[in-house]
N, C-alpha and C. Protein backbone atom coordinates (compact mmCIF):
# COMPACT_ATOMS: atom_id res chain seq x y z
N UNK A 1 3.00 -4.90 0.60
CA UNK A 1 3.87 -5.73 1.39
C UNK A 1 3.80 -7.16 0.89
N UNK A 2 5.01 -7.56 0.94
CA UNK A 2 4.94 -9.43 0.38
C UNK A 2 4.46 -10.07 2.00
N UNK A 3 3.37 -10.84 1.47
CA UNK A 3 2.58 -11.60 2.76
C UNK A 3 3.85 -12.54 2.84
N UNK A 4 4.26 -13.10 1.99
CA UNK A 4 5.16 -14.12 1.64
C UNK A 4 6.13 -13.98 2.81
N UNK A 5 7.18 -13.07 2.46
CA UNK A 5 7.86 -12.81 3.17
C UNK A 5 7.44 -12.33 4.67
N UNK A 6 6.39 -11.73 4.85
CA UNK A 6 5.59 -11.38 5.61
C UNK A 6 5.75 -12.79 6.86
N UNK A 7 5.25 -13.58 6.08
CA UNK A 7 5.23 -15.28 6.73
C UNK A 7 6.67 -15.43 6.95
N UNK A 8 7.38 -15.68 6.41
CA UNK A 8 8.92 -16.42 6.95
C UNK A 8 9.27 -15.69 7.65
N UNK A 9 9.14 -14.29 7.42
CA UNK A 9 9.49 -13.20 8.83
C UNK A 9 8.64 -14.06 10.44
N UNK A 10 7.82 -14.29 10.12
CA UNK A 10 7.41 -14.65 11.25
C UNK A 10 7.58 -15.85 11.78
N UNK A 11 7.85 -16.78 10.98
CA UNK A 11 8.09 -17.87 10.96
C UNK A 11 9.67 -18.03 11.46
N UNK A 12 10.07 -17.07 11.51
CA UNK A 12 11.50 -16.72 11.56
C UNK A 12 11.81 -16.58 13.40
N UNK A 13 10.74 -16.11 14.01
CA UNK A 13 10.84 -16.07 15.51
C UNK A 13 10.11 -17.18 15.99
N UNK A 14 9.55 -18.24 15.47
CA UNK A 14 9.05 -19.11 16.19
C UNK A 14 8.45 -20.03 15.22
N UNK A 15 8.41 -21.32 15.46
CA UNK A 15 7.65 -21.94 14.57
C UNK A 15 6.46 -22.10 15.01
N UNK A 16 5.51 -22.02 13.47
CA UNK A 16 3.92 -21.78 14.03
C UNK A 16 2.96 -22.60 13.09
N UNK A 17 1.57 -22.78 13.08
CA UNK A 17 1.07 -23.26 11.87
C UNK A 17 -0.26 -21.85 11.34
N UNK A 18 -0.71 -22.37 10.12
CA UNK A 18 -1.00 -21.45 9.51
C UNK A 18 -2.06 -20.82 10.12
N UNK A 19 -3.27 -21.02 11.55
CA UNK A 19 -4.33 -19.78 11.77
C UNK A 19 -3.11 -19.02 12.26
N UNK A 20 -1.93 -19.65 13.14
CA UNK A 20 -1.68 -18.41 14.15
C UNK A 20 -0.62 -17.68 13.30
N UNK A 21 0.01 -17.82 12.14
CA UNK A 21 0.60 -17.06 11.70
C UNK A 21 -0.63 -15.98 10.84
N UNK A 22 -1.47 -16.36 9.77
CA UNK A 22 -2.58 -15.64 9.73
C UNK A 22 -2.72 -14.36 11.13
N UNK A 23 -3.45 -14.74 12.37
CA UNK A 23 -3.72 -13.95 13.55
C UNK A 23 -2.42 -13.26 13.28
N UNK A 24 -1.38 -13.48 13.39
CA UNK A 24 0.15 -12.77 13.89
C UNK A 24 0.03 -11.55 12.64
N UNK A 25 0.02 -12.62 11.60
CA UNK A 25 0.63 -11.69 10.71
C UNK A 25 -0.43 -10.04 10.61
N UNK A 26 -1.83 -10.59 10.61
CA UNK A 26 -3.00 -8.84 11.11
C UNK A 26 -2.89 -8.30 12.11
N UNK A 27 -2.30 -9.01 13.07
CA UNK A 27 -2.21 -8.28 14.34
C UNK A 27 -1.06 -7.52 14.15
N UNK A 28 0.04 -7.84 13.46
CA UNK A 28 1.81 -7.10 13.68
C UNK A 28 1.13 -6.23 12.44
N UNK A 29 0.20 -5.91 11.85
CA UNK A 29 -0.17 -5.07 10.78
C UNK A 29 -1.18 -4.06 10.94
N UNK A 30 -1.21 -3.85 12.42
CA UNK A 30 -2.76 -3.27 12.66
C UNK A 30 -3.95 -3.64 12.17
N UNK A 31 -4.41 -4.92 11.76
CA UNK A 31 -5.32 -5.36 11.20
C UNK A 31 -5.91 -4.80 10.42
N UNK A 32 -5.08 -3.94 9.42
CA UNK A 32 -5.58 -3.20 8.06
C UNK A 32 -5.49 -4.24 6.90
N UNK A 33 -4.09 -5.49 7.16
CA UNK A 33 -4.43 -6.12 6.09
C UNK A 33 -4.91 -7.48 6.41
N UNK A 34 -6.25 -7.89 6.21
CA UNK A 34 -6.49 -8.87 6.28
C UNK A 34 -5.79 -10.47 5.07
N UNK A 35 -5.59 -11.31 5.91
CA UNK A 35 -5.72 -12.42 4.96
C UNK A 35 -5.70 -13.51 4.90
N UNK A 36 -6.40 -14.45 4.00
CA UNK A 36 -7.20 -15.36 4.21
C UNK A 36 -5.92 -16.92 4.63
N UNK A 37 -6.72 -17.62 5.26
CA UNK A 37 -5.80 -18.57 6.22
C UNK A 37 -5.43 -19.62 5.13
N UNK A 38 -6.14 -19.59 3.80
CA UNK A 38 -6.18 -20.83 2.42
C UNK A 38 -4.72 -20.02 1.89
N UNK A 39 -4.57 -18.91 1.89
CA UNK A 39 -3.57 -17.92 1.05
C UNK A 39 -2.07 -18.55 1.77
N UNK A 40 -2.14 -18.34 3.20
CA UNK A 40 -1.18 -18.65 4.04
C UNK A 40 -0.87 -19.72 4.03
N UNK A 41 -1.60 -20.93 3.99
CA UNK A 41 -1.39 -22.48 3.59
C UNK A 41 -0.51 -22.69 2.09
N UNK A 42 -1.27 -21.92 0.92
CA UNK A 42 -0.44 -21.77 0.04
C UNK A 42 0.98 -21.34 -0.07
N UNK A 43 1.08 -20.08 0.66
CA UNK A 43 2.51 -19.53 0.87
C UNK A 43 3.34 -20.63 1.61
N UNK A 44 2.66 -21.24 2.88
CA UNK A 44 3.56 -22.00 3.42
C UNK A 44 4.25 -23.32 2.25
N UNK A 45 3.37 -23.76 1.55
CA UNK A 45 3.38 -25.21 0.66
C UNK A 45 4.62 -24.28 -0.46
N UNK A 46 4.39 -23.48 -0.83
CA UNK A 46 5.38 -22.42 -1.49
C UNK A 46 6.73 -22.41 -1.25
N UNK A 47 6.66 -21.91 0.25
CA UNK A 47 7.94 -22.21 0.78
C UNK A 47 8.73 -23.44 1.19
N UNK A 48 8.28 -24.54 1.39
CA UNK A 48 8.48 -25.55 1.60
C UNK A 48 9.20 -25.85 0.15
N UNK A 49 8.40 -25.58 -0.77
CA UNK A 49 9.10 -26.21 -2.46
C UNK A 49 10.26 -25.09 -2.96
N UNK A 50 10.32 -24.51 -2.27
CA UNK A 50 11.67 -23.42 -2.36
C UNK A 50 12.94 -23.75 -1.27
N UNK A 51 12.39 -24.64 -0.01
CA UNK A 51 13.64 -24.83 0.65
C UNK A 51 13.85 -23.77 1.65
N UNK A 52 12.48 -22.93 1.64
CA UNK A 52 12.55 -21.75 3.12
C UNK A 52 11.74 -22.38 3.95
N UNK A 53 11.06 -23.30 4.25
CA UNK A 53 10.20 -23.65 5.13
C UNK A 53 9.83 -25.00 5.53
N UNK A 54 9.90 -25.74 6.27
CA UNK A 54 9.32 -26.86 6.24
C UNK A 54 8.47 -27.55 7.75
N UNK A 55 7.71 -28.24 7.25
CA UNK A 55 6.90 -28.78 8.24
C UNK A 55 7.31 -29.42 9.67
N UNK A 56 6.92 -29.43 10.68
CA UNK A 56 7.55 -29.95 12.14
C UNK A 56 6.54 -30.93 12.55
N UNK A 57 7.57 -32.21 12.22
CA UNK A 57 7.45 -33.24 12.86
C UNK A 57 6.93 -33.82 14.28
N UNK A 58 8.23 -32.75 15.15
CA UNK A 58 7.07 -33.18 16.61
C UNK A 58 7.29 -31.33 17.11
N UNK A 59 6.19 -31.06 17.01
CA UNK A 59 6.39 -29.45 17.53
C UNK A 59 6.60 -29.53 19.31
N UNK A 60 7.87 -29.19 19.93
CA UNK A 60 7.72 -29.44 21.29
C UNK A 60 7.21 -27.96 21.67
N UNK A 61 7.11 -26.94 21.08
CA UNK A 61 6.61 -25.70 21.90
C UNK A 61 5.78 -24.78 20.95
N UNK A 62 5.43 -25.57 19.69
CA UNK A 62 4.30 -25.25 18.82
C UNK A 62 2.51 -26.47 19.74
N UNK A 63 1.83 -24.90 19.82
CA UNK A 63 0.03 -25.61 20.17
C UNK A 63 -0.14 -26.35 18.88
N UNK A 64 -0.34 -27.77 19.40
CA UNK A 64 -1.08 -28.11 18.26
C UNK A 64 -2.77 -28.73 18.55
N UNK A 65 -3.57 -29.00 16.80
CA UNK A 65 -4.69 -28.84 17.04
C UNK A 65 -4.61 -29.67 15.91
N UNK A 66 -6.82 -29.51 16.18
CA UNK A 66 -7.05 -30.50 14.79
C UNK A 66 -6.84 -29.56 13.56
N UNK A 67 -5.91 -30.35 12.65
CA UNK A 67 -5.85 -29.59 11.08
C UNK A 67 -4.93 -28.58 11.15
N UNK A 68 -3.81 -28.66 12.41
CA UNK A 68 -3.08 -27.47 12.95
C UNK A 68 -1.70 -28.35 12.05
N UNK A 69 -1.24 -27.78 11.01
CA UNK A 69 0.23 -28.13 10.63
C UNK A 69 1.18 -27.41 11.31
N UNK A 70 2.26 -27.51 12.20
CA UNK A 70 3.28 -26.19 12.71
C UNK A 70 4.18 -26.91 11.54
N UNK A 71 4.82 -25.47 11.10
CA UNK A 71 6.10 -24.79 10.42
C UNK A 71 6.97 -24.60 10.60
N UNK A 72 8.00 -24.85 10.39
CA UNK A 72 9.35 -23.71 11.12
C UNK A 72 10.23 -23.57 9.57
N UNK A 73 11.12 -21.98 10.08
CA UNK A 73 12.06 -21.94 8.83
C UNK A 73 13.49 -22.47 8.61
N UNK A 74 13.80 -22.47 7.58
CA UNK A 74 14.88 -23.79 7.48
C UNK A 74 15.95 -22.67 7.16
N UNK A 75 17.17 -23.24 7.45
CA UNK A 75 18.53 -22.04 7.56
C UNK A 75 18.33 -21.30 6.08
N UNK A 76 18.26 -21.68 5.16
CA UNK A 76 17.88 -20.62 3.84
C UNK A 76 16.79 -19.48 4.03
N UNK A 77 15.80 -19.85 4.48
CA UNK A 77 14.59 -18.79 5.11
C UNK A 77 15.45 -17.37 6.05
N UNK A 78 15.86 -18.33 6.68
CA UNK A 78 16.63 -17.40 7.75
C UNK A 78 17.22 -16.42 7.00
N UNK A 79 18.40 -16.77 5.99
CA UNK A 79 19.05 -15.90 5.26
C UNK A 79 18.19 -15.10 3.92
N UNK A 80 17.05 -15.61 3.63
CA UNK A 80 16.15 -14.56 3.00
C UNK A 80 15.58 -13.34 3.89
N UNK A 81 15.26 -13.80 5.19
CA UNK A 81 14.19 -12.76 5.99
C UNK A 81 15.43 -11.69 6.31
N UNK A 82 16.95 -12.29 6.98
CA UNK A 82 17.77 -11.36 6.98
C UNK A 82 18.01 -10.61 5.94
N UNK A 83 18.06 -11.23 4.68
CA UNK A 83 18.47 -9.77 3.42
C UNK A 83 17.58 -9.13 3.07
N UNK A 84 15.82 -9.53 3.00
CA UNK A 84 15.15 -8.69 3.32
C UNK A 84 15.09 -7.42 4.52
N UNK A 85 14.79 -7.70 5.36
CA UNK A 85 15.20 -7.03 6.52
C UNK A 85 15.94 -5.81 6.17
N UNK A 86 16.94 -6.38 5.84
CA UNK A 86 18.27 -5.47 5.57
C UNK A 86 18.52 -4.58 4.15
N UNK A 87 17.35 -5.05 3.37
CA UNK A 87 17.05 -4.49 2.18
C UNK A 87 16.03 -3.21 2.37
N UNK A 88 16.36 -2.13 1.70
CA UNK A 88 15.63 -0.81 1.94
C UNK A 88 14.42 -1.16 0.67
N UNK A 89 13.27 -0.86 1.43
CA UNK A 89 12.07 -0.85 0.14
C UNK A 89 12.38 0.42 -0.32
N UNK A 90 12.46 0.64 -1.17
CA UNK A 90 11.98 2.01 -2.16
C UNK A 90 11.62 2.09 -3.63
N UNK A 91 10.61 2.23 -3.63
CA UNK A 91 10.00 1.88 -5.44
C UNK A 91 10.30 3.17 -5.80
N UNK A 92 11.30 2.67 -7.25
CA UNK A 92 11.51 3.94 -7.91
C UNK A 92 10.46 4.86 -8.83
N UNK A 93 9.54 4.12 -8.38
CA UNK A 93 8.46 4.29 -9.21
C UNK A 93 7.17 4.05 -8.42
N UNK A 94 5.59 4.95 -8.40
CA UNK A 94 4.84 4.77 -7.70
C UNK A 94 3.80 3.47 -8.34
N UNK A 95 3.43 2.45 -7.21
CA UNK A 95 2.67 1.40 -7.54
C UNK A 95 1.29 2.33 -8.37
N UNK A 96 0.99 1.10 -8.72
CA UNK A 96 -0.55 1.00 -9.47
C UNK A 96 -1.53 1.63 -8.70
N UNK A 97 -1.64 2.85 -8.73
CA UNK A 97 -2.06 3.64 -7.38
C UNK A 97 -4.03 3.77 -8.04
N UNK A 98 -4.82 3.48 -7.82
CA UNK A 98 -6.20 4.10 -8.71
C UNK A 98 -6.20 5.58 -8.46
N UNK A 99 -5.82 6.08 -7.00
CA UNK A 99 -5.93 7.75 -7.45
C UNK A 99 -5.33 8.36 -8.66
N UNK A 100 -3.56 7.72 -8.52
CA UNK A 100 -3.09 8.15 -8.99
C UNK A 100 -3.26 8.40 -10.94
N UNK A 101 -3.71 7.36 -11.13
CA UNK A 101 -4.26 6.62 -12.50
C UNK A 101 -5.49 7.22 -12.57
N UNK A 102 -6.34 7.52 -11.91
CA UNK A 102 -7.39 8.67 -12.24
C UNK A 102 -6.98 9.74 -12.43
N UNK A 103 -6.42 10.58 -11.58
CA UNK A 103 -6.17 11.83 -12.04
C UNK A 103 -5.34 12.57 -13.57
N UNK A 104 -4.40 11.23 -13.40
CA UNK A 104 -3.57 11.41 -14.58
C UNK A 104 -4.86 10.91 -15.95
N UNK A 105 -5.61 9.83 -15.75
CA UNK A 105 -6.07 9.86 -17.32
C UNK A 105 -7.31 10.86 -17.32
N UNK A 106 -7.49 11.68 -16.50
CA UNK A 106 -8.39 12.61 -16.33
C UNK A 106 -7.84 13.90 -16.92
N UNK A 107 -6.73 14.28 -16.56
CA UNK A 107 -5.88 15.28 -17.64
C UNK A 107 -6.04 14.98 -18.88
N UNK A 108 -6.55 14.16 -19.15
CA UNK A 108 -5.98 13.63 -20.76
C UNK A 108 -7.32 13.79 -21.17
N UNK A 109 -8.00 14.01 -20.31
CA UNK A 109 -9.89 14.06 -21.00
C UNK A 109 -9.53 16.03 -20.83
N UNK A 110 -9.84 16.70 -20.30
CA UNK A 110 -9.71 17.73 -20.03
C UNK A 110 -9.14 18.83 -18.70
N UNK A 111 -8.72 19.76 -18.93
CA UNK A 111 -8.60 20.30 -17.14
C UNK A 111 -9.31 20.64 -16.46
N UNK A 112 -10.90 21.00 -17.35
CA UNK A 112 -12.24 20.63 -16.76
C UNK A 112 -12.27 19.30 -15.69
N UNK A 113 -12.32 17.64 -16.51
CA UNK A 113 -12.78 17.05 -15.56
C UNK A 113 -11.80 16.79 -14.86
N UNK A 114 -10.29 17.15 -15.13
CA UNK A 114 -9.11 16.60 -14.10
C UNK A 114 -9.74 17.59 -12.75
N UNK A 115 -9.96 18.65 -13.01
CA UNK A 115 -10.23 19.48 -11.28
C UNK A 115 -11.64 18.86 -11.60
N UNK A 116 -12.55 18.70 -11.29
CA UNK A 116 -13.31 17.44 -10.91
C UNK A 116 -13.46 16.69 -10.34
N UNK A 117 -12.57 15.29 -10.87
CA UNK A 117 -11.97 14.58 -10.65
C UNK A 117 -11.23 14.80 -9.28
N UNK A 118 -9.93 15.43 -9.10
CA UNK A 118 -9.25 16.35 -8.15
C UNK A 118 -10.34 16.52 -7.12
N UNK A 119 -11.21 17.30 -7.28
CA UNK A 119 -12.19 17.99 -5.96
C UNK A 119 -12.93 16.60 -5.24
N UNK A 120 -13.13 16.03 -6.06
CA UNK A 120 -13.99 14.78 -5.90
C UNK A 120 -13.20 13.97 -4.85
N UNK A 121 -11.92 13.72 -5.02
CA UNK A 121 -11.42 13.12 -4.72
C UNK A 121 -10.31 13.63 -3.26
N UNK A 122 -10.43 14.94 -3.39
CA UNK A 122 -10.10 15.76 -2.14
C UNK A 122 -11.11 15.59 -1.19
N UNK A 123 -12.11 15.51 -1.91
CA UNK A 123 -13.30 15.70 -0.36
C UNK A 123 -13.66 14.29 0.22
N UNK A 124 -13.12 13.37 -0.26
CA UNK A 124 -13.20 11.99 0.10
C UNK A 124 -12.23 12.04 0.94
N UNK A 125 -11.16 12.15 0.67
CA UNK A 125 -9.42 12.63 1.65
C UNK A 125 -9.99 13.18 2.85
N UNK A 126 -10.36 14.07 2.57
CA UNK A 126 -10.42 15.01 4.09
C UNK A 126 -11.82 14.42 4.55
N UNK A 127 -12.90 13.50 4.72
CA UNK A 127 -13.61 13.11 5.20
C UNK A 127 -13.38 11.48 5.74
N UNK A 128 -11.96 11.11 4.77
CA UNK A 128 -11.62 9.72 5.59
C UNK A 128 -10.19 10.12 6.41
N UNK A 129 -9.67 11.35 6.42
CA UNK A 129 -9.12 11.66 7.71
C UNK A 129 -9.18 11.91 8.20
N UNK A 130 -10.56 12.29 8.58
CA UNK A 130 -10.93 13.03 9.72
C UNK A 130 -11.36 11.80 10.35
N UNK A 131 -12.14 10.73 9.69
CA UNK A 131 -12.08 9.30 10.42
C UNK A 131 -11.27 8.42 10.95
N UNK A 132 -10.07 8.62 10.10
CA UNK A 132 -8.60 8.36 10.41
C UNK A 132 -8.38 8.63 11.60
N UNK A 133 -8.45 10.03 12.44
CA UNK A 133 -8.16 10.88 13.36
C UNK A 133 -8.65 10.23 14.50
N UNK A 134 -10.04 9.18 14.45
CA UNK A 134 -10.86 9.42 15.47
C UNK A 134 -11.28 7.77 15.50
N UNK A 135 -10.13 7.13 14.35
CA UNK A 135 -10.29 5.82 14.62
C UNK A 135 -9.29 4.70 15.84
N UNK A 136 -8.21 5.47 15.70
CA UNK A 136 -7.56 5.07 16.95
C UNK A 136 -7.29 5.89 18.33
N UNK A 137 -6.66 4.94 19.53
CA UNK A 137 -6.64 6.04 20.19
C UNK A 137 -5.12 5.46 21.51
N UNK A 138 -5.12 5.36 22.36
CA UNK A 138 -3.61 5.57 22.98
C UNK A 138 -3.90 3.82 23.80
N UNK A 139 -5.20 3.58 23.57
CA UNK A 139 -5.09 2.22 24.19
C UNK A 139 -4.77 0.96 23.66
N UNK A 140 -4.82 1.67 21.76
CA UNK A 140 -4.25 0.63 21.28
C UNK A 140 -3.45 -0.09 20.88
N UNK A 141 -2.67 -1.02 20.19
CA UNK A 141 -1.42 -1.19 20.81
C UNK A 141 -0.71 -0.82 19.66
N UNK A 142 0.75 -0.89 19.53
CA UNK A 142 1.70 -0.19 18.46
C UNK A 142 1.54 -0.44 17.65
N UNK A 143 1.19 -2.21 16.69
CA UNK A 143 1.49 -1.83 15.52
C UNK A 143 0.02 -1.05 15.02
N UNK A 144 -1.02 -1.60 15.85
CA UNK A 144 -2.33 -0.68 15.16
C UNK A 144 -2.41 1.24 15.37
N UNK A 145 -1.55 1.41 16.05
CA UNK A 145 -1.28 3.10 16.27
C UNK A 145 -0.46 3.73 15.08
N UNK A 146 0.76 2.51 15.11
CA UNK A 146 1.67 2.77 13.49
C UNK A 146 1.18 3.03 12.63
N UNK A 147 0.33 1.84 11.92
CA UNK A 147 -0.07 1.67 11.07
C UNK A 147 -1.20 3.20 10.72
N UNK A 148 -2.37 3.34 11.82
CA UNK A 148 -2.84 4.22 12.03
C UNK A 148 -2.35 5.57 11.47
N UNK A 149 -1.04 5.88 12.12
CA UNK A 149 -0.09 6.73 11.07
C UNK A 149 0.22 7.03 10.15
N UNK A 150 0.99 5.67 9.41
CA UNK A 150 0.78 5.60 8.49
C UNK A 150 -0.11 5.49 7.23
N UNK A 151 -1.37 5.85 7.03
CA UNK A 151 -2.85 5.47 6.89
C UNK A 151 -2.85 7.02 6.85
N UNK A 152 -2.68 7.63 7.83
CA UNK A 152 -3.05 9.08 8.13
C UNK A 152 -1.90 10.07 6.55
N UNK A 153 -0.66 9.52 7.13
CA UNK A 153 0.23 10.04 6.62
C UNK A 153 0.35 10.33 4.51
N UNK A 154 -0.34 8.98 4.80
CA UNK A 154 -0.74 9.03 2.96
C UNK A 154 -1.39 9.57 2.60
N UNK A 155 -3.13 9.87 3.45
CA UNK A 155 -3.66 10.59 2.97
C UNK A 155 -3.39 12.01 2.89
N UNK A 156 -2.56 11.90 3.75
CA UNK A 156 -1.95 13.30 3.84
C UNK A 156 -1.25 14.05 2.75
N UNK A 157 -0.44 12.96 2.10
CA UNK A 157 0.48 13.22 1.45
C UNK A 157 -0.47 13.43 -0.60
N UNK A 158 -1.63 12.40 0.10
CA UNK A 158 -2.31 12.40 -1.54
C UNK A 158 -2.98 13.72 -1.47
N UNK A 159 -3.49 14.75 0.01
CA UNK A 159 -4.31 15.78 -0.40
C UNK A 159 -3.17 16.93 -1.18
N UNK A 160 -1.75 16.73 -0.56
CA UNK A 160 -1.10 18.03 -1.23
C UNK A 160 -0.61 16.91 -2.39
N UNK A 161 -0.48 16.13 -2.47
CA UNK A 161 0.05 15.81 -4.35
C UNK A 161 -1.86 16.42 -5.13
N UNK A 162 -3.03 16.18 -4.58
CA UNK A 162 -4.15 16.47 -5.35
C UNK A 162 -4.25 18.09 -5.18
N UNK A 163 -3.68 18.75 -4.50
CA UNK A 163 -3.42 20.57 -4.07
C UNK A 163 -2.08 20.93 -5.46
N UNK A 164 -1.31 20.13 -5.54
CA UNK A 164 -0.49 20.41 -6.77
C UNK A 164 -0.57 20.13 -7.91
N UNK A 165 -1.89 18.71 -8.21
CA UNK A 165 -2.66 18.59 -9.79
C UNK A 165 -3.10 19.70 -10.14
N UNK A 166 -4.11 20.66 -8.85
CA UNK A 166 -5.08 20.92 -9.11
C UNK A 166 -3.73 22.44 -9.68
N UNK A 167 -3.20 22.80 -9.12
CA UNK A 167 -2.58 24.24 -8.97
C UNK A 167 -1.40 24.24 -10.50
N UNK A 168 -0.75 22.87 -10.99
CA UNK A 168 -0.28 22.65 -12.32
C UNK A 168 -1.13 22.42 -13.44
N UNK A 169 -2.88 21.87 -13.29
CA UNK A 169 -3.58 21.87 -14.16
C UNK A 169 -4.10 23.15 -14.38
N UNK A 170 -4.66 23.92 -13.33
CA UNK A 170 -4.84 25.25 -13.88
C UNK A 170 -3.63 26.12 -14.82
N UNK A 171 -2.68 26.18 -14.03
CA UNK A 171 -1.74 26.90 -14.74
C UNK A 171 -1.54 26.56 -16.37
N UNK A 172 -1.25 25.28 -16.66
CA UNK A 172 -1.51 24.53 -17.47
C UNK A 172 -2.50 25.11 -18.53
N UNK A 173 -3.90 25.19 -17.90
CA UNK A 173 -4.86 25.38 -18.31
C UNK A 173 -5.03 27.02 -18.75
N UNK A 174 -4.26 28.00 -18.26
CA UNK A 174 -3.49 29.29 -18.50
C UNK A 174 -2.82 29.31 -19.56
N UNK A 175 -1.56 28.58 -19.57
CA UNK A 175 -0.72 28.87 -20.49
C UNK A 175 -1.15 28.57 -22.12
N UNK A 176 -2.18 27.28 -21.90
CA UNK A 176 -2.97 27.04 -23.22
C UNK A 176 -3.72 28.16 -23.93
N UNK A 177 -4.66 28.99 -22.79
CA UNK A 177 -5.35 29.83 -23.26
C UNK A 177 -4.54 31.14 -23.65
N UNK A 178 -3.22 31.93 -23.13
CA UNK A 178 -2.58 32.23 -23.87
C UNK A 178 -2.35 31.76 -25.25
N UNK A 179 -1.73 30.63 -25.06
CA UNK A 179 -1.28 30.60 -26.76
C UNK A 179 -2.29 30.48 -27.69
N UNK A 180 -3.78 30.07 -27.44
CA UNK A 180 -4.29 29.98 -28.06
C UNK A 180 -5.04 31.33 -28.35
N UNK A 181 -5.09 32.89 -27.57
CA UNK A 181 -5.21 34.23 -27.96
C UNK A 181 -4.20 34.58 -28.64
N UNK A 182 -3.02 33.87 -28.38
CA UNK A 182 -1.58 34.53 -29.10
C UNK A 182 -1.94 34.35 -30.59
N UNK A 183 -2.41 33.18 -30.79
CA UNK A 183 -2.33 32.38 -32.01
C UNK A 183 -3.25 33.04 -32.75
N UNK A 184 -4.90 33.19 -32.06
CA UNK A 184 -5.85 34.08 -32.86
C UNK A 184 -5.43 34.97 -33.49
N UNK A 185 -4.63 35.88 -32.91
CA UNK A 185 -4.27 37.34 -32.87
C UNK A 185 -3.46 37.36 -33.72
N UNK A 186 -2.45 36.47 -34.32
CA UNK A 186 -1.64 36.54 -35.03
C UNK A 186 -2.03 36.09 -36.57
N UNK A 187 -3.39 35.19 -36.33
CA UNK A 187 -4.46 34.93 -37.12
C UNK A 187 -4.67 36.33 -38.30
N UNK A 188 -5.28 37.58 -36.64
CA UNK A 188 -5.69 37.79 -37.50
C UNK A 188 -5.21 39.26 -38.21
N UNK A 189 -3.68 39.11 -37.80
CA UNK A 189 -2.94 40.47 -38.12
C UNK A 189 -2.43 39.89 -39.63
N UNK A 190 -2.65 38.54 -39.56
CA UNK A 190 -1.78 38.39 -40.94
C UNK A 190 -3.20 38.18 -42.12
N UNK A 191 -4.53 38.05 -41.72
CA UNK A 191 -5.64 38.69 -42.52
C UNK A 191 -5.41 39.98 -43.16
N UNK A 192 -5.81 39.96 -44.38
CA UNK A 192 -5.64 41.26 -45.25
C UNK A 192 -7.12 42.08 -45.28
């Protein structure tokens, strides 16, 4: 997720300064993603030199404090968070995943250590969803239940993509050993 945008989204319902957008922004995230309040100062100073954000002069319904800057977004912000918004994420392509990047350069060592690798990495799955399962519960509030879900849902989704390494590397690992009896054999019919 862009924190970035993350911020002007929020910045977008109210003007705020940087702890309470920080707080906002882990809390509307189930507090899975933490981040640091120096990062958010940056993004804000960011936006400001782009013309999405700028500083408030007299905040009449922003708390203020010591070292408390309030923010608000400037009509360009507005029209970024809307075309975001309105923009569908879909990567045509899967991020920089480390499972994913293990398993694959693990094929490339053998189908030995790819199921390995694979098992190793299944039994980690099903022991952090079962924690998954038993980390939230109905008192907490939506976005940490969402998120919760979603959390659940991936791992979910990585045990059957690691159920279909494992079931294309074997096969895989079949069809090699065919050709490579085919090949003997043909070895050794053409021996005199």
């Amino acid at each position: 997720m862009s924190v970035r945008l993350g911020v002007l989204a929020l910045l977008a319902e109210a003007p705020s300064h940087g702890y309470q957008l920080k707080a906002d922004f882990e809390a509307r995230t189930g507090s899975v993603w933490t981040v640091n309040v120096g990062q958010i100062y940056t993004i804000l100073d960011r936006l400001e030199k782009d013309g999405l954000a700028t500083p408030v002069d007299d905040p009449a319904d922003v708390p203020a404090g010591r070292d408390r800057r309030p923010w608000a977004i400037t009509p360009d912000g507005r029209k970024v968070v809307e075309a975001w918004f309105a923009e569908a994420a879909v990567d045509p392509a899967p991020s920089r995943d480390e499972l994913l990047i293990k398993v694959l350069l693990a094929l490339g060592r053998s189908p030995e250590v790819a199921v390995t690798v694979i098992d190793t990495q299944r039994t980690a799955l099903y022991r952090q969803l079962q924690a998954d399962r038993r980390s939230v519960d109905a008192t907490d509030g939506v976005a940490a239940r969402l998120m919760a879900e979603a959390v659940r849902a991936r791992h979910e989704s990585d045990l059957a993509w690691l159920d279909r390494c494992e079931e294309l590397t074997r096969s895989d690992r079949t069809v090699r050993a065919d050709r490579t009896a085919r090949a003997d054999r043909a070895d050794h019919e053409d021996t005199p």
